[in-house]
PDB file of N, CA and C in Angstrom:
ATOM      1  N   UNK A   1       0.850  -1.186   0.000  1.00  0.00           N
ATOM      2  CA  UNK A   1       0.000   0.000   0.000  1.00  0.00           C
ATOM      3  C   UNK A   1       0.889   1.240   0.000  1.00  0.00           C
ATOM      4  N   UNK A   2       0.693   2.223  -0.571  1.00  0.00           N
ATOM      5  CA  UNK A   2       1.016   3.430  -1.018  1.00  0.00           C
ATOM      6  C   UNK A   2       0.063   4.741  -0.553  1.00  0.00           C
ATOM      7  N   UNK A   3       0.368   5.046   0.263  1.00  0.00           N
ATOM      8  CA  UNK A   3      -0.730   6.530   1.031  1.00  0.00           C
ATOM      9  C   UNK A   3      -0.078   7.903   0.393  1.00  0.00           C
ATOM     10  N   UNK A   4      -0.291   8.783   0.005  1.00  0.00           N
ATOM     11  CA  UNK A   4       0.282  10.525   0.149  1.00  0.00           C
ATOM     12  C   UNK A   4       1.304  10.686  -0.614  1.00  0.00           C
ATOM     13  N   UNK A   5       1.563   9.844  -1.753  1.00  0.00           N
ATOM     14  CA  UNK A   5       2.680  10.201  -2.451  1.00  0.00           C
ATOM     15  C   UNK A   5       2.283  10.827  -3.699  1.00  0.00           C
ATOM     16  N   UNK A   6       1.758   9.549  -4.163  1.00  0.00           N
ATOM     17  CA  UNK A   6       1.616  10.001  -5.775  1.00  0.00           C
ATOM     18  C   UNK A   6      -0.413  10.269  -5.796  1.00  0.00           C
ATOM     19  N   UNK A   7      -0.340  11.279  -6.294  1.00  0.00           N
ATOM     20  CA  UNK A   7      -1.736  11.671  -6.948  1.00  0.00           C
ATOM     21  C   UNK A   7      -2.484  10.638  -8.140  1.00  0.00           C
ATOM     22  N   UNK A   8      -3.794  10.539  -7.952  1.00  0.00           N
ATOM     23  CA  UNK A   8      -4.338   9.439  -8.579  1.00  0.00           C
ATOM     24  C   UNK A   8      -4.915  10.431 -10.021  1.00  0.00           C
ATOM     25  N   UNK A   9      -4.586   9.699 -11.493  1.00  0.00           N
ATOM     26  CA  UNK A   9      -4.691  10.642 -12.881  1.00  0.00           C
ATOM     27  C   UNK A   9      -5.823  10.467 -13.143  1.00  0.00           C
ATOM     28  N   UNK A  10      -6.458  10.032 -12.571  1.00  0.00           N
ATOM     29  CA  UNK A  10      -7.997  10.268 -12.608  1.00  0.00           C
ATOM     30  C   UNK A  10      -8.708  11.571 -12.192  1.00  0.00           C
ATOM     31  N   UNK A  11      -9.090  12.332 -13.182  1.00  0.00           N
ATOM     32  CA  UNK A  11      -9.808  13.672 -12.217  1.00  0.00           C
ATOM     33  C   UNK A  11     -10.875  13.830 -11.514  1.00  0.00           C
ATOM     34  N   UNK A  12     -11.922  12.718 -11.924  1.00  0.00           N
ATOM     35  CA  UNK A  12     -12.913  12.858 -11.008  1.00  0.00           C
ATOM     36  C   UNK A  12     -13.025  11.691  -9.957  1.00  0.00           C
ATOM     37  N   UNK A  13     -11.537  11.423  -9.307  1.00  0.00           N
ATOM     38  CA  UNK A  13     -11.389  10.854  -8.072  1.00  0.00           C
ATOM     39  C   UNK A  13     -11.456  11.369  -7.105  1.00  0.00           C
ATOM     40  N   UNK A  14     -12.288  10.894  -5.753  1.00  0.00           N
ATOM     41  CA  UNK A  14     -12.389  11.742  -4.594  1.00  0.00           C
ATOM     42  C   UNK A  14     -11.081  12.419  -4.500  1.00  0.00           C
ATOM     43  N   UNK A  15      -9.747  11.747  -3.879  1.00  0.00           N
ATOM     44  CA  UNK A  15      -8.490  12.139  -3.812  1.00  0.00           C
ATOM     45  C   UNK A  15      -8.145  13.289  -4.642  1.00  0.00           C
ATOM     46  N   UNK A  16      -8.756  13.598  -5.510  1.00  0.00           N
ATOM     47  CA  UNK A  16      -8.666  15.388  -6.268  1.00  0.00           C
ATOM     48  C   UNK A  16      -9.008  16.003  -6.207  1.00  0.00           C
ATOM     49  N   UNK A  17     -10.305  15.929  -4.857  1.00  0.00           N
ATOM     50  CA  UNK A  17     -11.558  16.824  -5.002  1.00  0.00           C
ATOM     51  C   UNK A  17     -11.168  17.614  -3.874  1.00  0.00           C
ATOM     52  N   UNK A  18     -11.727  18.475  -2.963  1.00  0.00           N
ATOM     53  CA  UNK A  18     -11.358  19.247  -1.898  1.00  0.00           C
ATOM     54  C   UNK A  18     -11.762  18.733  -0.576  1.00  0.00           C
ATOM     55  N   UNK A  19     -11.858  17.250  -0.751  1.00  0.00           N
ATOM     56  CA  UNK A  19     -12.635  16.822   0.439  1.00  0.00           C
ATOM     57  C   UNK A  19     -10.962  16.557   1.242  1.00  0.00           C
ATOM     58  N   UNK A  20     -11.066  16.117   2.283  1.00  0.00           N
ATOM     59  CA  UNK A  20      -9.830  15.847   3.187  1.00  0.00           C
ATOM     60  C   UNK A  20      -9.093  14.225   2.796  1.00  0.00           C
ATOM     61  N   UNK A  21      -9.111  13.232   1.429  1.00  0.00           N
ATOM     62  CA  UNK A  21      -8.855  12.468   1.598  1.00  0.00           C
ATOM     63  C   UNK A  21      -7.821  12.186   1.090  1.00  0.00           C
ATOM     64  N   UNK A  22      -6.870  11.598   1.405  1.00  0.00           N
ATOM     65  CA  UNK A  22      -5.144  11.274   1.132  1.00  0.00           C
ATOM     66  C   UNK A  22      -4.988   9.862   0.040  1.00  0.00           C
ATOM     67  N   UNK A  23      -4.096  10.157  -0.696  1.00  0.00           N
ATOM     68  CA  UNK A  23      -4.746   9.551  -1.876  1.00  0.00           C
ATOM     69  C   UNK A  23      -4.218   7.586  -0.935  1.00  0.00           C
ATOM     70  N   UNK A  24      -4.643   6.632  -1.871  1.00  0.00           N
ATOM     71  CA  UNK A  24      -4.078   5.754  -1.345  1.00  0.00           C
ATOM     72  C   UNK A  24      -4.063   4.393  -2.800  1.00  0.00           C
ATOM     73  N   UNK A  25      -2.865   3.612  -3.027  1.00  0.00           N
ATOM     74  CA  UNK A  25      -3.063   2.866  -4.106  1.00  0.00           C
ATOM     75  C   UNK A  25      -2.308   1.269  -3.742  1.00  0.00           C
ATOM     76  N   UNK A  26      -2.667   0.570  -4.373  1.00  0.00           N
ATOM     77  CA  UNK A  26      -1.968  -0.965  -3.959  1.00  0.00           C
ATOM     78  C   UNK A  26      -0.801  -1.918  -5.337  1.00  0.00           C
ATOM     79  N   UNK A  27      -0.101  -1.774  -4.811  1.00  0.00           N
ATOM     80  CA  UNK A  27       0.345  -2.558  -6.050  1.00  0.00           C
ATOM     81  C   UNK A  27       0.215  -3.441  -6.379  1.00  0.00           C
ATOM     82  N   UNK A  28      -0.040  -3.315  -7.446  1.00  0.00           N
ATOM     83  CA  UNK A  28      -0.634  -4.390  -8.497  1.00  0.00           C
ATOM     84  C   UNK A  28       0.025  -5.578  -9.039  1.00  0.00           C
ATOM     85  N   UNK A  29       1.392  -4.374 -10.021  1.00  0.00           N
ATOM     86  CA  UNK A  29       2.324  -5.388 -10.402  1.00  0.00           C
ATOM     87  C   UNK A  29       3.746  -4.771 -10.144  1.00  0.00           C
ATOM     88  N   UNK A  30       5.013  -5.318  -9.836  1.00  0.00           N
ATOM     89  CA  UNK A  30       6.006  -4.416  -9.602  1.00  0.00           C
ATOM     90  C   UNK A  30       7.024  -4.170 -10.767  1.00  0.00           C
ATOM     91  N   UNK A  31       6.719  -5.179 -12.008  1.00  0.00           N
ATOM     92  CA  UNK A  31       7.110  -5.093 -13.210  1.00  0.00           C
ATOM     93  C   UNK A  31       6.826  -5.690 -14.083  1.00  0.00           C
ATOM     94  N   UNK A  32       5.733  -4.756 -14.940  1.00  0.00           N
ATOM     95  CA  UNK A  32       5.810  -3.458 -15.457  1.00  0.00           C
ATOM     96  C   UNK A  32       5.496  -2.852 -13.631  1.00  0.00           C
ATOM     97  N   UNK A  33       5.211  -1.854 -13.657  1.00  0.00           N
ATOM     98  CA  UNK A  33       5.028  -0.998 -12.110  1.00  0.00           C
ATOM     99  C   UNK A  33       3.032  -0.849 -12.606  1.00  0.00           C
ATOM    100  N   UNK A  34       2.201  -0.961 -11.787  1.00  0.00           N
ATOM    101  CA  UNK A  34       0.904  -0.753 -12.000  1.00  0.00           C
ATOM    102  C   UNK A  34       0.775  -0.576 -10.523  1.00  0.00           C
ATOM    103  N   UNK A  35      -0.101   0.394  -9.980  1.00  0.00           N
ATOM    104  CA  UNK A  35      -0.804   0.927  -9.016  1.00  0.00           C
ATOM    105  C   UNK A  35      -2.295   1.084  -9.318  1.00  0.00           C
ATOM    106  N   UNK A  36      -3.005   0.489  -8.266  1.00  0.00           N
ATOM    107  CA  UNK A  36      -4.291   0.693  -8.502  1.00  0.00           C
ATOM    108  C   UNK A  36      -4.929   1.926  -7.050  1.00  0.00           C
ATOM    109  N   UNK A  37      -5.764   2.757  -7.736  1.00  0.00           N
ATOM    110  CA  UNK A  37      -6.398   3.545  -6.513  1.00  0.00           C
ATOM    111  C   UNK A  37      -7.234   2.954  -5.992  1.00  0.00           C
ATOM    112  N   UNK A  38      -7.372   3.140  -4.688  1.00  0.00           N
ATOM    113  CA  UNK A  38      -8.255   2.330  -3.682  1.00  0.00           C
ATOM    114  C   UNK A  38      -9.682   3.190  -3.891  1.00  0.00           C
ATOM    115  N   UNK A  39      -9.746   4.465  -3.721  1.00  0.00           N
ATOM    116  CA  UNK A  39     -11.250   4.484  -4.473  1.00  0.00           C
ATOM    117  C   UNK A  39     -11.595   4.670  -5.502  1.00  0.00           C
ATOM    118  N   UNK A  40     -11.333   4.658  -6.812  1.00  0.00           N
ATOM    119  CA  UNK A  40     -12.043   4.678  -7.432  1.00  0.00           C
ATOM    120  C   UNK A  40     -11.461   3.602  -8.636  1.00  0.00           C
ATOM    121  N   UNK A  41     -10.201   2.965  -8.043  1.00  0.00           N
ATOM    122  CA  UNK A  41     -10.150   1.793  -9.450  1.00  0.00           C
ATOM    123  C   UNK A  41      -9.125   1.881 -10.449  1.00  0.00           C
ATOM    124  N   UNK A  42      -8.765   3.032 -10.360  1.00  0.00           N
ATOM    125  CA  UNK A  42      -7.987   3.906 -11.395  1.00  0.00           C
ATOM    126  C   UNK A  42      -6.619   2.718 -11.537  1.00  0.00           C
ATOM    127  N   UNK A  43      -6.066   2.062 -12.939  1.00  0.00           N
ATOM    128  CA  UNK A  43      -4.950   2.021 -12.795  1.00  0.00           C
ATOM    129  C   UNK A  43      -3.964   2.537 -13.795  1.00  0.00           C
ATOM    130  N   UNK A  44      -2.410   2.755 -13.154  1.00  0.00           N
ATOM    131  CA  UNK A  44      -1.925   3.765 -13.355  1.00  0.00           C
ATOM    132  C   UNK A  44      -0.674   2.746 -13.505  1.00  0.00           C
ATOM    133  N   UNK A  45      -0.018   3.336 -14.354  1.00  0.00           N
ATOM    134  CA  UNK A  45       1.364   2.872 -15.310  1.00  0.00           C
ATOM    135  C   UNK A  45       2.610   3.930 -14.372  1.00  0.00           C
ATOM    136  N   UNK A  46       3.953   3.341 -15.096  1.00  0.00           N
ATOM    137  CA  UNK A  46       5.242   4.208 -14.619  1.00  0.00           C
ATOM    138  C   UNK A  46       4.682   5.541 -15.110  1.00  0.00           C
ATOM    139  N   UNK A  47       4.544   5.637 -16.208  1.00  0.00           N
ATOM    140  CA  UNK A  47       4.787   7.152 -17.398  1.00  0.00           C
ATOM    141  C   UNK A  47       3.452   7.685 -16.197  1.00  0.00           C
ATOM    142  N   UNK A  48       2.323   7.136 -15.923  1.00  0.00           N
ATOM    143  CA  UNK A  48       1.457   7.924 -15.386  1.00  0.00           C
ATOM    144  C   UNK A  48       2.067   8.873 -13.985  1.00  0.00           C
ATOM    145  N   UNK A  49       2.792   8.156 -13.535  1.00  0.00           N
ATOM    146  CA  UNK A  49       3.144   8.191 -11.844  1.00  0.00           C
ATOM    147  C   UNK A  49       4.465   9.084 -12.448  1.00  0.00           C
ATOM    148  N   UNK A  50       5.128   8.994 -13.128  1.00  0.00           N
ATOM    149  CA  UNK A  50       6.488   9.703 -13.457  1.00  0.00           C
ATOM    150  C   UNK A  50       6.104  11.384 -14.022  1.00  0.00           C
ATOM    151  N   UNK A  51       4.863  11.320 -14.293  1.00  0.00           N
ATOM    152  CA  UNK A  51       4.648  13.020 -15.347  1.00  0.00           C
ATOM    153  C   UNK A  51       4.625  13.548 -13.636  1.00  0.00           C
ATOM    154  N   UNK A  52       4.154  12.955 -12.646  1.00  0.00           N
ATOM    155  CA  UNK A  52       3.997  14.042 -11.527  1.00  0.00           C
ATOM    156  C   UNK A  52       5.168  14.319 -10.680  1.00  0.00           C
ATOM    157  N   UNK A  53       5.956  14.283 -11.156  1.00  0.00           N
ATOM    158  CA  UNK A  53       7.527  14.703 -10.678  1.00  0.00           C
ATOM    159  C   UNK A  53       8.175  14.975 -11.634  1.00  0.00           C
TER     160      UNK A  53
END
């Protein structure tokens, strides 16, 4: 599990909205790298997780 790091590229995920919630994702696979968001499903690649740095 992954809490407060990386932002979920989904825009209409709670975690983007102005509510108080900290994003949170599980890994999926560690290679290739896939993260999935815990609410809303979203999954997310290296290139996704890499544009936000």
């Amino acid at each position: 599990v992954i809490e407060g790091i990386v932002k979920c590229a989904n825009p209409a995920c709670i975690s983007n909205s102005n509510e108080p919630v900290q994003s949170k994702f599980y890994v999926k696979s560690e290679e290739p790298l896939i993260l999935k968001c815990h609410y809303c499903g979203y999954m997310m690649d290296k290139s996704d997780i890499l544009k936000q740095f």
